[in-house]
N, C-alpha and C. Protein backbone atom coordinates (compact mmCIF):
# COMPACT_ATOMS: atom_id res chain seq x y z
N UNK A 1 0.82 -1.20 0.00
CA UNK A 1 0.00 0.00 0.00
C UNK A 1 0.86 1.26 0.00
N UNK A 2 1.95 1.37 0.14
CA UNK A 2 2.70 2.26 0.42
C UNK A 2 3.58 2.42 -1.04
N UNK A 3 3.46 3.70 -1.21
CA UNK A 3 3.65 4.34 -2.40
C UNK A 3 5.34 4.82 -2.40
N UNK A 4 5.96 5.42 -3.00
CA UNK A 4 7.08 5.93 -3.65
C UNK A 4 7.35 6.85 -2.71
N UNK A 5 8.29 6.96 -1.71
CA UNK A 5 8.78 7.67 -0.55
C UNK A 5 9.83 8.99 -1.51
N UNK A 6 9.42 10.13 -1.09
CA UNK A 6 10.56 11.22 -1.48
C UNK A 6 10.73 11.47 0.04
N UNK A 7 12.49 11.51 0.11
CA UNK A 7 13.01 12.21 0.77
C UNK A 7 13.70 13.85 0.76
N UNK A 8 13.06 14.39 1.58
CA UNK A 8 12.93 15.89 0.50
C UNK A 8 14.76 16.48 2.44
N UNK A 9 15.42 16.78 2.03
CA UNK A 9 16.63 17.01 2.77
C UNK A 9 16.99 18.81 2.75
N UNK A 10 16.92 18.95 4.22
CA UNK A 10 17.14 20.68 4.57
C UNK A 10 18.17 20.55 4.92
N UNK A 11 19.05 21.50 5.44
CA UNK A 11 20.19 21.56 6.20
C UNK A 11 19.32 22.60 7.57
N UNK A 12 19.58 21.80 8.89
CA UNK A 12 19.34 22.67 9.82
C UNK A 12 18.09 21.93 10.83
N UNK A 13 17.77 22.02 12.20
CA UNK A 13 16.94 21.20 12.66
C UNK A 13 15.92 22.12 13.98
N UNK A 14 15.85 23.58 13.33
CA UNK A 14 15.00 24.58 14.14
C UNK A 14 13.54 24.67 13.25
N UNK A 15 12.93 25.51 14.11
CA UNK A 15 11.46 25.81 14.02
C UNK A 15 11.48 26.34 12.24
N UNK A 16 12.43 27.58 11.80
CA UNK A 16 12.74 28.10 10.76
C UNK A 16 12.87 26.94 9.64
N UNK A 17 13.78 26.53 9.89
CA UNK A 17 14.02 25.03 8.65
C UNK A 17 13.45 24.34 8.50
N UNK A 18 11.83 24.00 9.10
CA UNK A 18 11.14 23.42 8.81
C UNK A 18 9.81 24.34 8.30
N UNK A 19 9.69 25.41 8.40
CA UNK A 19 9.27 26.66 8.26
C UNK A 19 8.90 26.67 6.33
N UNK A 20 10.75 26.93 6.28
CA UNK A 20 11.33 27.01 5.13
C UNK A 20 11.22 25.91 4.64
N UNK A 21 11.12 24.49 4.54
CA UNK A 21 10.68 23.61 4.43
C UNK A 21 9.81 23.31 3.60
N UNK A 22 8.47 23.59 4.33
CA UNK A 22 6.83 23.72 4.06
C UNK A 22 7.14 24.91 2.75
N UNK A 23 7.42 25.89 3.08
CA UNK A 23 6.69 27.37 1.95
C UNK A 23 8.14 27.23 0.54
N UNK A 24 8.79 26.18 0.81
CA UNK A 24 9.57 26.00 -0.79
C UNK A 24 9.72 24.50 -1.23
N UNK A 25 8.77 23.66 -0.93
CA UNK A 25 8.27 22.40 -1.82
C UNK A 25 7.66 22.93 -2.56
N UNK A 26 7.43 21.95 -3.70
CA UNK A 26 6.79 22.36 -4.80
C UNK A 26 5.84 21.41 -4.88
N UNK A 27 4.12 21.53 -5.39
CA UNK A 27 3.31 20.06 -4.84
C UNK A 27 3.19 19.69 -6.36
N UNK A 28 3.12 18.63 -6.34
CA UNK A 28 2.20 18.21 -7.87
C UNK A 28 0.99 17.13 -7.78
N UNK A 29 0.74 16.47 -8.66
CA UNK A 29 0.27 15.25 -8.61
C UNK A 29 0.59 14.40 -7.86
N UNK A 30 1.82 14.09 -7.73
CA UNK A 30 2.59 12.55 -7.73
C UNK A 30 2.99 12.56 -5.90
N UNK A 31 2.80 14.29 -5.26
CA UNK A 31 3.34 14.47 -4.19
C UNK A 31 3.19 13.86 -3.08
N UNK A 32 4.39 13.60 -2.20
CA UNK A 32 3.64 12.83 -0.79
C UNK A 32 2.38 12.94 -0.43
N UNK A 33 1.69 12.41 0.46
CA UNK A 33 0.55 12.80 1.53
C UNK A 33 0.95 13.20 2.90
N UNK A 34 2.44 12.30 3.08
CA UNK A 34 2.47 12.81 4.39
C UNK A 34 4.00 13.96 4.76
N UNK A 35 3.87 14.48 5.45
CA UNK A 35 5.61 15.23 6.05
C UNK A 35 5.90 14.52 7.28
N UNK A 36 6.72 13.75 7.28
CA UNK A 36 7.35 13.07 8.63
C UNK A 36 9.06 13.86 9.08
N UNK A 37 9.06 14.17 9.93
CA UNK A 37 9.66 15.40 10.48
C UNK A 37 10.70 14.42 11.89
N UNK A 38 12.15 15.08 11.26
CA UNK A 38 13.11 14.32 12.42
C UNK A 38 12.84 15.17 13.43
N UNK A 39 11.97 15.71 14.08
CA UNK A 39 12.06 16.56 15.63
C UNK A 39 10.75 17.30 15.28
N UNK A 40 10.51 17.68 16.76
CA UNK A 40 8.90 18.44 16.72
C UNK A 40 9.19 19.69 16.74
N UNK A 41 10.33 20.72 16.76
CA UNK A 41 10.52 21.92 16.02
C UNK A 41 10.26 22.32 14.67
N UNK A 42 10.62 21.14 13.86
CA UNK A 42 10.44 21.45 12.41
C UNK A 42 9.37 21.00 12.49
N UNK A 43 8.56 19.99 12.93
CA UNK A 43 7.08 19.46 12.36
C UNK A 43 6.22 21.14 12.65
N UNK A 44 6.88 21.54 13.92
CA UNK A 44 5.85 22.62 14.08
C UNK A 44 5.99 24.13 13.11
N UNK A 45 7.31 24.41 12.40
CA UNK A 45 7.19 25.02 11.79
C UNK A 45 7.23 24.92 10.21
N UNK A 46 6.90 23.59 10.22
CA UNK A 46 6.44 23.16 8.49
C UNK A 46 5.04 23.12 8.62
N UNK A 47 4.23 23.18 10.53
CA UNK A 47 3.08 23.21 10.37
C UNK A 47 2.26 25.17 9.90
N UNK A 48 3.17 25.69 10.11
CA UNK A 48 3.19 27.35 10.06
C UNK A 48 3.45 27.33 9.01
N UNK A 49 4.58 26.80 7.91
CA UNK A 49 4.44 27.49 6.51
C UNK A 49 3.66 26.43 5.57
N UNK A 50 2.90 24.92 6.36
CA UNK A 50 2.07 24.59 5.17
C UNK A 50 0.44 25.56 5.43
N UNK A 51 0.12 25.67 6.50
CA UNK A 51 -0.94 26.52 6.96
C UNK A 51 -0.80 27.90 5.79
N UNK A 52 0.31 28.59 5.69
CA UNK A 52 0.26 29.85 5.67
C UNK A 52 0.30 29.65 3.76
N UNK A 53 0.24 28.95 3.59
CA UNK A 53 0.47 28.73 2.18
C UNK A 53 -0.96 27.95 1.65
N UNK A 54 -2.13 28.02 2.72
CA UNK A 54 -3.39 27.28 2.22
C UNK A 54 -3.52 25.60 2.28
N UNK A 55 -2.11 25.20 2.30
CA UNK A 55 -2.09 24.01 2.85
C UNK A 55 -2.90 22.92 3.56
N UNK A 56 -4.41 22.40 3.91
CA UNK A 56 -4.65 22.06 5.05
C UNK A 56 -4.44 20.73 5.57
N UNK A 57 -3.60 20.56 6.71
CA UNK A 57 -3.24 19.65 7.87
C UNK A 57 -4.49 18.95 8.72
N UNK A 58 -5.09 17.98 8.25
CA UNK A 58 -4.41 16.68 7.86
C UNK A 58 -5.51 16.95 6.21
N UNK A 59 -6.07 17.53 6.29
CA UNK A 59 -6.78 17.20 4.97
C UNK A 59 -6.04 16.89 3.00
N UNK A 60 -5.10 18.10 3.26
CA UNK A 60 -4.13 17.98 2.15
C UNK A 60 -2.99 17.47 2.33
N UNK A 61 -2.42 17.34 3.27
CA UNK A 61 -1.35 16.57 4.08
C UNK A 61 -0.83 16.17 5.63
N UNK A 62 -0.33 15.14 5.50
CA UNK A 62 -0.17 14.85 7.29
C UNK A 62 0.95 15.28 7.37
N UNK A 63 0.77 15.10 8.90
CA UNK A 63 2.30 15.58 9.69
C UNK A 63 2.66 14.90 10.90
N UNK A 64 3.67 14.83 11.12
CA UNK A 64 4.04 13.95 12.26
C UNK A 64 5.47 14.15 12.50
N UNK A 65 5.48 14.94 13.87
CA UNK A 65 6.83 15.10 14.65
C UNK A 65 7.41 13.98 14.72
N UNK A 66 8.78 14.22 15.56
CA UNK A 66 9.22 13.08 16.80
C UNK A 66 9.90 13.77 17.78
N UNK A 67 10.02 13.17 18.81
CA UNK A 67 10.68 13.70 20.17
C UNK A 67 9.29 13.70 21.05
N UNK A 68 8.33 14.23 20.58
CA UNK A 68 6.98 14.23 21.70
C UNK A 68 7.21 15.39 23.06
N UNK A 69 6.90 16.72 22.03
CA UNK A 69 6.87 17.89 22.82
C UNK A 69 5.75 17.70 22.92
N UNK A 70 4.97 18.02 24.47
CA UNK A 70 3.49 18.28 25.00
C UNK A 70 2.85 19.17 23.94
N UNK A 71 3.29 20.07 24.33
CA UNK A 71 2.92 21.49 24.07
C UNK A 71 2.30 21.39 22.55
N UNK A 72 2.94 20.18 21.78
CA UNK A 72 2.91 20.50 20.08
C UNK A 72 0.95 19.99 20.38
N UNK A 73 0.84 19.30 21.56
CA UNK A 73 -0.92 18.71 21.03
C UNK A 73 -1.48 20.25 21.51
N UNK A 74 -1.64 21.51 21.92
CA UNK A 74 -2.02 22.85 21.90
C UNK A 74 -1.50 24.26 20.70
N UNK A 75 -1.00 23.42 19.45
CA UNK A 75 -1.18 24.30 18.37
C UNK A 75 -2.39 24.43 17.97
N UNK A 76 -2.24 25.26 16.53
CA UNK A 76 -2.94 25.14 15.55
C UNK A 76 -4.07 23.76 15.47
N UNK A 77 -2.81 22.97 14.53
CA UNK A 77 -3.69 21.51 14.21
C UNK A 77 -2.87 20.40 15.43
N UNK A 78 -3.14 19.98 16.04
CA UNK A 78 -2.65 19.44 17.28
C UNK A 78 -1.64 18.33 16.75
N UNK A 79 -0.11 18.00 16.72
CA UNK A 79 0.58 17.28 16.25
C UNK A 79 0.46 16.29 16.62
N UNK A 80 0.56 15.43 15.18
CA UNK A 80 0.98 13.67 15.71
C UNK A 80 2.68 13.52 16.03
N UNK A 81 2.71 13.05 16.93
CA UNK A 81 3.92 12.76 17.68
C UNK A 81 4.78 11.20 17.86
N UNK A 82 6.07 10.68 17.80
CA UNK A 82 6.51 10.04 18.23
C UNK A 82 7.40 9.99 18.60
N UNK A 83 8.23 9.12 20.37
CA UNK A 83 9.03 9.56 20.75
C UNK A 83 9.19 8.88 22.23
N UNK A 84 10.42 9.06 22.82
CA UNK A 84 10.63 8.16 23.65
C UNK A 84 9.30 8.87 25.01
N UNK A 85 9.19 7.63 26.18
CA UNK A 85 8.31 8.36 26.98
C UNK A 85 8.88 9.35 28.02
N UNK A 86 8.30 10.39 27.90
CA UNK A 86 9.31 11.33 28.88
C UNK A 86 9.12 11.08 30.44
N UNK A 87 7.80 10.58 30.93
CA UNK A 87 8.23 10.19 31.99
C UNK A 87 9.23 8.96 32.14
N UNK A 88 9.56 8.09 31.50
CA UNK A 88 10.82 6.76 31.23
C UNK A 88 12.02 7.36 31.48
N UNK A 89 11.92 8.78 30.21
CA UNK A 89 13.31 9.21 30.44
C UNK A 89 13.80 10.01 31.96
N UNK A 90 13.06 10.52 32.62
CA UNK A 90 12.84 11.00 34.02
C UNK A 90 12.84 10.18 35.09
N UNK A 91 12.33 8.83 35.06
CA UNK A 91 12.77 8.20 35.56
C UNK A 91 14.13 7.35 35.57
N UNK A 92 14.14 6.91 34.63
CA UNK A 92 15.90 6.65 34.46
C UNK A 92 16.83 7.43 34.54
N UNK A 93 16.80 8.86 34.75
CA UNK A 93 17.52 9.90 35.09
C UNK A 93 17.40 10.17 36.29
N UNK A 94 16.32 10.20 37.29
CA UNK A 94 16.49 10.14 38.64
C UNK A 94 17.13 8.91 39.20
N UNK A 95 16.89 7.67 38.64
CA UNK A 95 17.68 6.62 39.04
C UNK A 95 19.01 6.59 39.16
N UNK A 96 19.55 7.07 38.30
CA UNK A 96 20.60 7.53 37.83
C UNK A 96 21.87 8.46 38.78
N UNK A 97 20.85 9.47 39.13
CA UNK A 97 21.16 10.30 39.87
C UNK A 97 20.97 9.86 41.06
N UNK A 98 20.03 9.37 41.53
CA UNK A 98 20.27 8.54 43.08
C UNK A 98 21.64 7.65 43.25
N UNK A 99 21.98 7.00 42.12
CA UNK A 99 22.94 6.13 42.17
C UNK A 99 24.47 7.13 42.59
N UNK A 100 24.70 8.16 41.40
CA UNK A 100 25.22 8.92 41.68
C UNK A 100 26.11 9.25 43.01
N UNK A 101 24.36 10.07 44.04
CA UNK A 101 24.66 10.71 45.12
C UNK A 101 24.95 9.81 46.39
N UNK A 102 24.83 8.60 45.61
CA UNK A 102 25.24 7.52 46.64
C UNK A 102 26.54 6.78 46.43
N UNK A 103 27.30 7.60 45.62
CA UNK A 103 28.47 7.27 45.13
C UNK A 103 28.68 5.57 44.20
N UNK A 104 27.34 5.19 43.86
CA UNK A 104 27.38 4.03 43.30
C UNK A 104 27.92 4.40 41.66
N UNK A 105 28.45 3.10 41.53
CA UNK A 105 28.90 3.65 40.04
C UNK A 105 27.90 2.65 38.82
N UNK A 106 27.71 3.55 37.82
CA UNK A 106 26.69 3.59 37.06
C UNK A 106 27.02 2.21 36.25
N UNK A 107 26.20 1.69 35.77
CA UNK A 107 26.14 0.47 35.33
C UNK A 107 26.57 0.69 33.66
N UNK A 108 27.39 0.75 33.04
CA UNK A 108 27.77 0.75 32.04
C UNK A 108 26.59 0.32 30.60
N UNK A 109 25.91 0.89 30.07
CA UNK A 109 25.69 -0.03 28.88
C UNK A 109 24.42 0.84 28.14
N UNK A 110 23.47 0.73 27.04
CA UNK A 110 22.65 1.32 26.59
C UNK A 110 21.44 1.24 27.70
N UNK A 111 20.61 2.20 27.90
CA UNK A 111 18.99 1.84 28.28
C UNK A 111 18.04 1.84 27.10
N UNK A 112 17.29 1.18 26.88
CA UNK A 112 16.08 1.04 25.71
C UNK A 112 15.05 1.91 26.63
N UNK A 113 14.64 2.55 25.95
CA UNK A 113 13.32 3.25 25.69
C UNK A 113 12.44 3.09 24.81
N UNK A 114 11.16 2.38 24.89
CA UNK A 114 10.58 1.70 24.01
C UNK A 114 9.45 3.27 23.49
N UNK A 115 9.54 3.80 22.21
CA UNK A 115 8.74 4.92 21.57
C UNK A 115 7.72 5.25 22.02
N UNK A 116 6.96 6.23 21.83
CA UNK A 116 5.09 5.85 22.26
C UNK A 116 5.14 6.72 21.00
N UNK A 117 3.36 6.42 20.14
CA UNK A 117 3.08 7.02 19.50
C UNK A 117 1.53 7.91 20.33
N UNK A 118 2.16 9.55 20.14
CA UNK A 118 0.70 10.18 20.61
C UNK A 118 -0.40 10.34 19.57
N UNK A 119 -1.08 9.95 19.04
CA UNK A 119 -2.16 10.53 17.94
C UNK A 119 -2.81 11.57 18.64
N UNK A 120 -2.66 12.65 17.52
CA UNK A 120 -3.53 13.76 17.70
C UNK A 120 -4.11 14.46 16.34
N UNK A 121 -4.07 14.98 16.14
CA UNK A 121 -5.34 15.36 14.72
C UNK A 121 -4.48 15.67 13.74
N UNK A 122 -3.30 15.60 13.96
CA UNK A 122 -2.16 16.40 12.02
C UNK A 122 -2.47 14.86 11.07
N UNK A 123 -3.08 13.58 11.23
CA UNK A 123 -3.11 12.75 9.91
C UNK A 123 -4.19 12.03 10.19
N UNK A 124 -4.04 11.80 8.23
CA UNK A 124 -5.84 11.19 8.18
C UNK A 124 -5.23 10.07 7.62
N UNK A 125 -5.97 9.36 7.09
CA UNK A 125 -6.23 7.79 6.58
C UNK A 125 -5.72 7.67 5.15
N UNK A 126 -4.31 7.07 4.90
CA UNK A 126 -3.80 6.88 3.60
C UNK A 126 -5.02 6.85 2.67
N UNK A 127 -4.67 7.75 1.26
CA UNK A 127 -5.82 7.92 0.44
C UNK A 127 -5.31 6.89 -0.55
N UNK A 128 -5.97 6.38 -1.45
CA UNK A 128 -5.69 5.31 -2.81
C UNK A 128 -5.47 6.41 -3.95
């Protein structure tokens, strides 16, 4: 079901560059449906220059952060999000830090953080 992926490549990973992003694609026929966005700075400001350009989110295209800023579900069009859980990461960082102040020494190795996806209203239902 999944169609012909363009990877469309900015230099830069702020609110602006994703901004700039949105208001200098060019759409055609053949164009994505969705914008999937490495961080929820740019999702939120590709959500400002597809808006400002008539664009509409999710109707003419989806969107979907990652990192899972709160704040992004109280925009405009409320972002879809994915991203580690921030209370996980808060907790493994207080753990952490307890170990710390107890002069324990930290256990060497990766922690997994398993993603969460938040749905909120930036995407609709792959079209045919």
């Amino acid at each position: 079901m999944f169609r012909e992926i363009l990877i469309q490549s900015f230099i830069g990973l702020a609110w602006e560059d994703g901004y700039q992003a949105a208001q200098s694609y060019s759409f055609h026929s053949g164009s994505p449906t969705a914008f999937i966005s490495c961080n929820n700075l740019l999702a939120r400001g590709a959500l400002r220059g597809f808006l400002e350009r008539g664009i509409r989110v999710p109707d003419d295209l989806s969107l979907i952060g990652y990192d899972d800023l709160p704040e992004l579900a109280h925009v405009e069009v409320p972002i879809t999000t994915v991203g580690p859980s921030l209370q996980e990461i808060a907790r493994l960082s207080a753990e952490m830090i307890v170990q710390l102040t107890k002069d324990q020494e930290l256990e060497a190795g990766t922690r997994l953080i398993q993603p969460v996806l938040h749905e909120r209203k930036s995407v609709a239902r792959v079209r045919d």
